[in-house]
C-alpha atoms as a PDB file:
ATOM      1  CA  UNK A   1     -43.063  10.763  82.285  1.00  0.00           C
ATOM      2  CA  UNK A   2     -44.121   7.665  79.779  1.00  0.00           C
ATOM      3  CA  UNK A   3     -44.208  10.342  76.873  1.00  0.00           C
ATOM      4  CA  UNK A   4     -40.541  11.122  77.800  1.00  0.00           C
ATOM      5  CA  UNK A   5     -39.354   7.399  77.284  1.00  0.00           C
ATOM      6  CA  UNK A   6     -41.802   6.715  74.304  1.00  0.00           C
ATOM      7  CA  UNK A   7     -40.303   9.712  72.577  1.00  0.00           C
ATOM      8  CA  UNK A   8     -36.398   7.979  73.580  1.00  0.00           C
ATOM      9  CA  UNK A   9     -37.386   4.697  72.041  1.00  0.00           C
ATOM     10  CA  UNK A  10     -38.492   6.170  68.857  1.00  0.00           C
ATOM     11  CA  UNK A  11     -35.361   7.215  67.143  1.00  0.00           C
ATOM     12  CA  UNK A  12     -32.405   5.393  65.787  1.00  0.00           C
ATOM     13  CA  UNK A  13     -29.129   5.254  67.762  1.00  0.00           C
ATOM     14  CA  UNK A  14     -26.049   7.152  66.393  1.00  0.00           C
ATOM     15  CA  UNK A  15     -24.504   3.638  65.567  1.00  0.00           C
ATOM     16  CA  UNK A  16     -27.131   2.832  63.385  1.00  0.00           C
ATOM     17  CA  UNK A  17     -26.959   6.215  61.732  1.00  0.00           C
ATOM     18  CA  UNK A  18     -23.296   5.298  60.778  1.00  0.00           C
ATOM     19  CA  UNK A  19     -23.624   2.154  60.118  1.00  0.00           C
ATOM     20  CA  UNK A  20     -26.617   3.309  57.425  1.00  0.00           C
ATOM     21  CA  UNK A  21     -23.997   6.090  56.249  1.00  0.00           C
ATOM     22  CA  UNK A  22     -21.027   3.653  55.634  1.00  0.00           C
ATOM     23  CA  UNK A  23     -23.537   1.170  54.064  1.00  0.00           C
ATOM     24  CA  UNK A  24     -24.588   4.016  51.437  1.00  0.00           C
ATOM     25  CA  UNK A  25     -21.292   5.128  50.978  1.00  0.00           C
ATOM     26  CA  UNK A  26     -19.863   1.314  50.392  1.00  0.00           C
ATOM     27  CA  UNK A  27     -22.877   1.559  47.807  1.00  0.00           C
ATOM     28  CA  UNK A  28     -22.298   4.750  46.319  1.00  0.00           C
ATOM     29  CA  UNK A  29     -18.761   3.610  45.563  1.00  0.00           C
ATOM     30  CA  UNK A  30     -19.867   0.207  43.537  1.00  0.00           C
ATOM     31  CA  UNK A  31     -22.251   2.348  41.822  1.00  0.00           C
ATOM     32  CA  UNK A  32     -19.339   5.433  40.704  1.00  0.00           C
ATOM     33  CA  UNK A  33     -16.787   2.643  40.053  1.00  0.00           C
ATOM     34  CA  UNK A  34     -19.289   1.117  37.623  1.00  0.00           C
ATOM     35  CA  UNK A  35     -20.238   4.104  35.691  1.00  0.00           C
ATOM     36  CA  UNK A  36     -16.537   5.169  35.468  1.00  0.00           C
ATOM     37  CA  UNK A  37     -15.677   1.444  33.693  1.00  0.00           C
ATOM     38  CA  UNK A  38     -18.521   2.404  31.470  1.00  0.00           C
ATOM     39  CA  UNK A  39     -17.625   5.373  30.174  1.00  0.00           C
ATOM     40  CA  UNK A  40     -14.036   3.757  29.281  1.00  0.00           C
ATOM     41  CA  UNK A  41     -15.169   1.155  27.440  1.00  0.00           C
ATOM     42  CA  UNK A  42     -17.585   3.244  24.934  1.00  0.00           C
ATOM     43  CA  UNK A  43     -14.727   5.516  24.689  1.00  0.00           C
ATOM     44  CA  UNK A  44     -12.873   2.378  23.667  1.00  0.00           C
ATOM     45  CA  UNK A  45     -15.558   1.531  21.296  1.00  0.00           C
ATOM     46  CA  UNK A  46     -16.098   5.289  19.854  1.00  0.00           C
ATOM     47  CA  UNK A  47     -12.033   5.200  19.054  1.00  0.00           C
ATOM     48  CA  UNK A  48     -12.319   1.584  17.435  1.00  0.00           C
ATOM     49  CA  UNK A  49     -15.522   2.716  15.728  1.00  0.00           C
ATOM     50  CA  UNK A  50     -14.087   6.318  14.338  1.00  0.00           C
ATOM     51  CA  UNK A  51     -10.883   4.392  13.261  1.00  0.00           C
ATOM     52  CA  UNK A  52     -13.069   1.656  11.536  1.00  0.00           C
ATOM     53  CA  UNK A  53     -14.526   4.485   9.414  1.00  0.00           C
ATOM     54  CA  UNK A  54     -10.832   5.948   8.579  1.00  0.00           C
ATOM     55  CA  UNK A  55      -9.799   2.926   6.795  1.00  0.00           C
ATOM     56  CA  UNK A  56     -13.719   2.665   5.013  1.00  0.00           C
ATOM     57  CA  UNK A  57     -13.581   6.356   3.644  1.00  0.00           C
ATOM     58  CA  UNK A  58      -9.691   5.389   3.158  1.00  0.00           C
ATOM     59  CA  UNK A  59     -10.708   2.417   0.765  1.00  0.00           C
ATOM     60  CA  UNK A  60     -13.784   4.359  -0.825  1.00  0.00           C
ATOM     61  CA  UNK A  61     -11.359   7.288  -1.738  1.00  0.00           C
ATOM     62  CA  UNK A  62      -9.235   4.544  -3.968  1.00  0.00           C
ATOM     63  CA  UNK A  63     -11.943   2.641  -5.100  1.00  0.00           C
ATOM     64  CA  UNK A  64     -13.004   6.071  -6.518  1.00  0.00           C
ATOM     65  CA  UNK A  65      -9.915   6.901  -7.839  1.00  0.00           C
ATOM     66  CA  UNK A  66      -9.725   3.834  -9.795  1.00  0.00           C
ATOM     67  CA  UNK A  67     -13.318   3.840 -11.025  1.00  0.00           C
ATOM     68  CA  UNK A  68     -12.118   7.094 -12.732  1.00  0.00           C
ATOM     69  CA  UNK A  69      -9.088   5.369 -14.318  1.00  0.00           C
ATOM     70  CA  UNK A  70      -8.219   4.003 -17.845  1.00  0.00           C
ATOM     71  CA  UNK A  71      -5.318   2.081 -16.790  1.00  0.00           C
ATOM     72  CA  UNK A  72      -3.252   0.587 -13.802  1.00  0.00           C
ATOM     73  CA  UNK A  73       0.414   0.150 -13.329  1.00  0.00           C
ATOM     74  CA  UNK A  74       1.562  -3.749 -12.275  1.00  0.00           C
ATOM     75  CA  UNK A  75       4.902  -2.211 -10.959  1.00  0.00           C
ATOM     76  CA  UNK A  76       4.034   0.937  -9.370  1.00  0.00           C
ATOM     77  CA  UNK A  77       7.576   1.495  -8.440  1.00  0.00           C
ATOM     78  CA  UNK A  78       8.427   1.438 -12.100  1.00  0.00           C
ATOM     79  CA  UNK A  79       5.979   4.423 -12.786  1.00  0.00           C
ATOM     80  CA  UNK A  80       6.905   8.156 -12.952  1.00  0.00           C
ATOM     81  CA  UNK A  81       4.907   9.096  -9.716  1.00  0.00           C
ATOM     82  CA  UNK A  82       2.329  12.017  -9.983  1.00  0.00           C
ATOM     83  CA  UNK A  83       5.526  13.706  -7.259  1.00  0.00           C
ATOM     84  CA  UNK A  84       7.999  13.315  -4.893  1.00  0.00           C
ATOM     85  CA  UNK A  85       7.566  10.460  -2.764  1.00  0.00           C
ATOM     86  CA  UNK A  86      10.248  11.633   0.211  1.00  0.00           C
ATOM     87  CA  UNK A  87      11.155   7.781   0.075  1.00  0.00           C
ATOM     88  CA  UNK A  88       7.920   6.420   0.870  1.00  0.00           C
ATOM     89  CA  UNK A  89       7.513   3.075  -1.580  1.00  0.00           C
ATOM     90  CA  UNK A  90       4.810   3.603  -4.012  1.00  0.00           C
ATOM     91  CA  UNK A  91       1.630   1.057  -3.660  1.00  0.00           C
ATOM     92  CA  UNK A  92      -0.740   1.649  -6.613  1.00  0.00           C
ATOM     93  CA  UNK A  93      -0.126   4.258  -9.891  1.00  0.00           C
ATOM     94  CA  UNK A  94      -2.909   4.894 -11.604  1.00  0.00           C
ATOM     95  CA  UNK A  95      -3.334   6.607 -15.247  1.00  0.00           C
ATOM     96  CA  UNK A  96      -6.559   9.016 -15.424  1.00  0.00           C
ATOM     97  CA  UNK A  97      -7.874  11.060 -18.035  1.00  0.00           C
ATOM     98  CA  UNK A  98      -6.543  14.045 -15.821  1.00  0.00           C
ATOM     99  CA  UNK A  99      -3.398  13.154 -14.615  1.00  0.00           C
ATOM    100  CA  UNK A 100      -1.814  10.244 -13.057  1.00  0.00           C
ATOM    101  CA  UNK A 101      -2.216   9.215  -9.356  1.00  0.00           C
ATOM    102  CA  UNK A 102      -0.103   7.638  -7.255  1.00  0.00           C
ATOM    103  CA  UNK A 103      -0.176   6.111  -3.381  1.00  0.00           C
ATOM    104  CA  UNK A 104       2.547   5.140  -1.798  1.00  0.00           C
ATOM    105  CA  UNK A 105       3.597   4.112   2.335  1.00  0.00           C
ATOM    106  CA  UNK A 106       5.661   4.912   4.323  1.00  0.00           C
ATOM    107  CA  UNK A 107       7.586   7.138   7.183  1.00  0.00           C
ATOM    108  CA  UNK A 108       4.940  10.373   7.470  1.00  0.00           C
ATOM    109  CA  UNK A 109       5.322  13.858   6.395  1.00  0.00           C
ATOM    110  CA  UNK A 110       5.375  15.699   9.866  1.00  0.00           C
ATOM    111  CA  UNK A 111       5.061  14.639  13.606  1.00  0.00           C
ATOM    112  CA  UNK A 112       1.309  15.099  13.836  1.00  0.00           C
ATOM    113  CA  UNK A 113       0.278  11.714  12.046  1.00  0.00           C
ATOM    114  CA  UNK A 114       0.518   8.394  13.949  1.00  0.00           C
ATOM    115  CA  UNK A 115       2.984   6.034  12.562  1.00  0.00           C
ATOM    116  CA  UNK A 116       3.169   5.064   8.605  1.00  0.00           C
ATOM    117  CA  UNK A 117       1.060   6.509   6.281  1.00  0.00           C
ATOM    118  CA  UNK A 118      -0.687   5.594   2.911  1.00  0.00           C
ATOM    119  CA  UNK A 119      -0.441   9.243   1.155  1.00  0.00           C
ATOM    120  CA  UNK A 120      -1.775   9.985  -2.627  1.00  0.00           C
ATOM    121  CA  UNK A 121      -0.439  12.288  -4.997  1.00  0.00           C
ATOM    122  CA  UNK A 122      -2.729  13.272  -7.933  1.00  0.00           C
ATOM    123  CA  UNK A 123      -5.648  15.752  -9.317  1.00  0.00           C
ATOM    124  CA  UNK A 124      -8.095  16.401  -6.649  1.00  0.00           C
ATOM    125  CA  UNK A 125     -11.751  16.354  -6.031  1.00  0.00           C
ATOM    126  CA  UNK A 126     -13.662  18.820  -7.683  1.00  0.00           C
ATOM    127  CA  UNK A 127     -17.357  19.418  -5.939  1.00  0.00           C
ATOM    128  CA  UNK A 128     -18.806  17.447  -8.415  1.00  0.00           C
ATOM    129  CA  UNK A 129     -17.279  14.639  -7.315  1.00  0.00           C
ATOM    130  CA  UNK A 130     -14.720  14.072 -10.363  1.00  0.00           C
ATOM    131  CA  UNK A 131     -11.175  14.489 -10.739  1.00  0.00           C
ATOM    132  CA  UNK A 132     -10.268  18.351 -11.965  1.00  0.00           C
ATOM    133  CA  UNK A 133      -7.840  18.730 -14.235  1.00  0.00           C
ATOM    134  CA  UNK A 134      -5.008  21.620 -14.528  1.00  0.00           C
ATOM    135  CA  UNK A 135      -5.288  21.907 -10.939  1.00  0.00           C
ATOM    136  CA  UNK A 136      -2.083  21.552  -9.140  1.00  0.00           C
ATOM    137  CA  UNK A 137      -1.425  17.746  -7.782  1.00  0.00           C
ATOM    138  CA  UNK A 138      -1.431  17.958  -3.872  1.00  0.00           C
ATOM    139  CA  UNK A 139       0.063  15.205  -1.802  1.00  0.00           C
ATOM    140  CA  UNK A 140      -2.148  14.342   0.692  1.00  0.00           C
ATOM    141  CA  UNK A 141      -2.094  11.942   3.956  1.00  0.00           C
ATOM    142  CA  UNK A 142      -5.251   9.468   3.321  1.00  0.00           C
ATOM    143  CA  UNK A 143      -4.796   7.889   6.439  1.00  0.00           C
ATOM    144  CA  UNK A 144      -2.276   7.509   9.292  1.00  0.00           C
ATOM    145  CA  UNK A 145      -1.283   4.797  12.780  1.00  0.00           C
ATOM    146  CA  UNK A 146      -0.334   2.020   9.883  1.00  0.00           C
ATOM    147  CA  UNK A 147       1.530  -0.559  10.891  1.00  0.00           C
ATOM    148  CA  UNK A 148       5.022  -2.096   9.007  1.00  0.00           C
ATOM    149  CA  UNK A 149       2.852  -4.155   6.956  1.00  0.00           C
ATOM    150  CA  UNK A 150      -0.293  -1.545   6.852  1.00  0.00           C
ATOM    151  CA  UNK A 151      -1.008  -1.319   3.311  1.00  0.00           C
ATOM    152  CA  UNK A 152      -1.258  -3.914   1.058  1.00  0.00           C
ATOM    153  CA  UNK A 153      -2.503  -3.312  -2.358  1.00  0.00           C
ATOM    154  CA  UNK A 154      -2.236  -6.537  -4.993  1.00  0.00           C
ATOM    155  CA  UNK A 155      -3.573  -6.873  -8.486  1.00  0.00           C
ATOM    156  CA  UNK A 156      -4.044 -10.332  -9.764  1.00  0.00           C
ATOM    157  CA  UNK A 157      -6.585 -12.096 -12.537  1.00  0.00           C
ATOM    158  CA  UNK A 158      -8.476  -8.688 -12.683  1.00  0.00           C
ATOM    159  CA  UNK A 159      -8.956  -7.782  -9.286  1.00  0.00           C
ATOM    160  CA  UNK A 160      -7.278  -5.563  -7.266  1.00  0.00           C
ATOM    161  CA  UNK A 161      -6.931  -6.380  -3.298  1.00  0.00           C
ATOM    162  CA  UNK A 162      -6.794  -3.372  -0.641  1.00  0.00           C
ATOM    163  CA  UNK A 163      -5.785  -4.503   3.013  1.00  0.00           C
ATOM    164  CA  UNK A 164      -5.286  -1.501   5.972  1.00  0.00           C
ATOM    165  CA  UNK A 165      -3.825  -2.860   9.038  1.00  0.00           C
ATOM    166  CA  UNK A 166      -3.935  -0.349  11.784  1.00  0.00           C
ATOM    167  CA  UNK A 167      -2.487   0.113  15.651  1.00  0.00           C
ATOM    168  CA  UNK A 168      -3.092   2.085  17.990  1.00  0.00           C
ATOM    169  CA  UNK A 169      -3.764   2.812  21.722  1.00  0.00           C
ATOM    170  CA  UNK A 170      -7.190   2.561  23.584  1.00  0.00           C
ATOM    171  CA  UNK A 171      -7.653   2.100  26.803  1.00  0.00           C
ATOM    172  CA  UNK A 172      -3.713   1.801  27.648  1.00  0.00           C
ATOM    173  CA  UNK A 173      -3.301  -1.565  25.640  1.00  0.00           C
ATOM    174  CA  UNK A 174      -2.524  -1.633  21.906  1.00  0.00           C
ATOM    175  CA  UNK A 175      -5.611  -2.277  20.087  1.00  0.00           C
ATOM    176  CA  UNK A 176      -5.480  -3.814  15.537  1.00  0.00           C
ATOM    177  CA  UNK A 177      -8.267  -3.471  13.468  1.00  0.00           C
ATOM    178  CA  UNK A 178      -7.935  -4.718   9.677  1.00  0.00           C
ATOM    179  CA  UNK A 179      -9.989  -3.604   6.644  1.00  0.00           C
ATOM    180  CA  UNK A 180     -10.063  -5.352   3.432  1.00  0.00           C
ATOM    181  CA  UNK A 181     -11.715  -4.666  -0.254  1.00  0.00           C
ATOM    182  CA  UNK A 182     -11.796  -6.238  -3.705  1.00  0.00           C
ATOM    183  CA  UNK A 183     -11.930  -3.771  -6.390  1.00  0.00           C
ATOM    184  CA  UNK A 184     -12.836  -4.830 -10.163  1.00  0.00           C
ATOM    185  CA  UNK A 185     -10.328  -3.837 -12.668  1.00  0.00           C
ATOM    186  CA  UNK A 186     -12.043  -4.896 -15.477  1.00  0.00           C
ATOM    187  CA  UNK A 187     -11.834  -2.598 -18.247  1.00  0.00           C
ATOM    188  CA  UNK A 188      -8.790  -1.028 -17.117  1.00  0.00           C
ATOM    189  CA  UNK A 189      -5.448  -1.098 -19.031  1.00  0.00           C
ATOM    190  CA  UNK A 190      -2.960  -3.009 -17.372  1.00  0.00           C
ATOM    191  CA  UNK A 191       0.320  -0.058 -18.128  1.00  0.00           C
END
């Protein structure tokens, strides 16, 4: 008969046993809630960081464009564009060996880009890395999800300023990042 009791005493009550399960679970749910507030916020930080790199390939693509140039408009609205501009204001006109190029802002092309857009018009890429010429002059979205204001592009006592001011959603509140560059004209023609 003792080994009867000794073997009753030995276990844990059901009312432990739940109060151990709704312990876990209280943990388990800390633990999930956590990990689901971390995954949002490097999604957050993946869109801020992809965008970031938009606006720096956005900027390199110009500062190419006028490395390759011989001369630079100071009214770019004044200047024959490289083609139509569906009533986007023009930004920059460059003159290259080539062809000229031209960027201008504004209302976008079609429904599938974000907000305004900072387009260019002029000779493409070859895959050397240089302008071809005779090729057809493509207009081309450079980058999209500008805001009123979100391209600036100012010449003054040879230097050229390039501002991108973008917004857009991440994480269900509005999110603006800002890129900015200084470009050398020097040796450039001022048309």
């Amino acid at each position: 008969m003792k080994s009867i009791r000794a073997s009753k005493n030995a276990g844990f009550s059901l009312v432990e046993l739940l109060l151990a399960l709704a312990l876990g679970m209280g943990l388990f749910g800390v633990i999930l809630q956590a990990l689901l507030a971390e995954g949002r916020n490097s999604g957050q930080l993946v869109r801020l960081l992809r965008e970031r790199a938009f606006q720096r390939r956005s900027l390199d693509l110009v500062a190419s464009d006028l490395r390759q140039a011989k001369g630079i408009s100071a009214w770019p609205e004044l200047a024959e564009p490289a083609c139509s501009l569906a009533g986007r204001a023009p930004v920059l006109h460059l003159e290259t060996a080539v062809g000229p190029i031209s960027y201008s802002f504004g209302r976008a092309p079609s429904a599938i880009w974000r907000g305004q857009v900072l387009m260019r018009c002029g000779p493409p890429y070859g895959l050397d890395g240089l302008l071809s010429a005779g090729e057809s002059t493509p207009n081309r979205v450079v980058i999209d999800g500008l805001m009123a204001t979100g391209a600036e592009v100012s010449p003054s006592e040879g230097v050229l300023r390039l501002e991108l001011q973008q917004q857009f959603a991440s994480g269900g509140r509005e999110q603006t990042i800002r890129s900015q560059r200084l470009l050398d004209l020097t040796g450039l023609e001022l048309l």
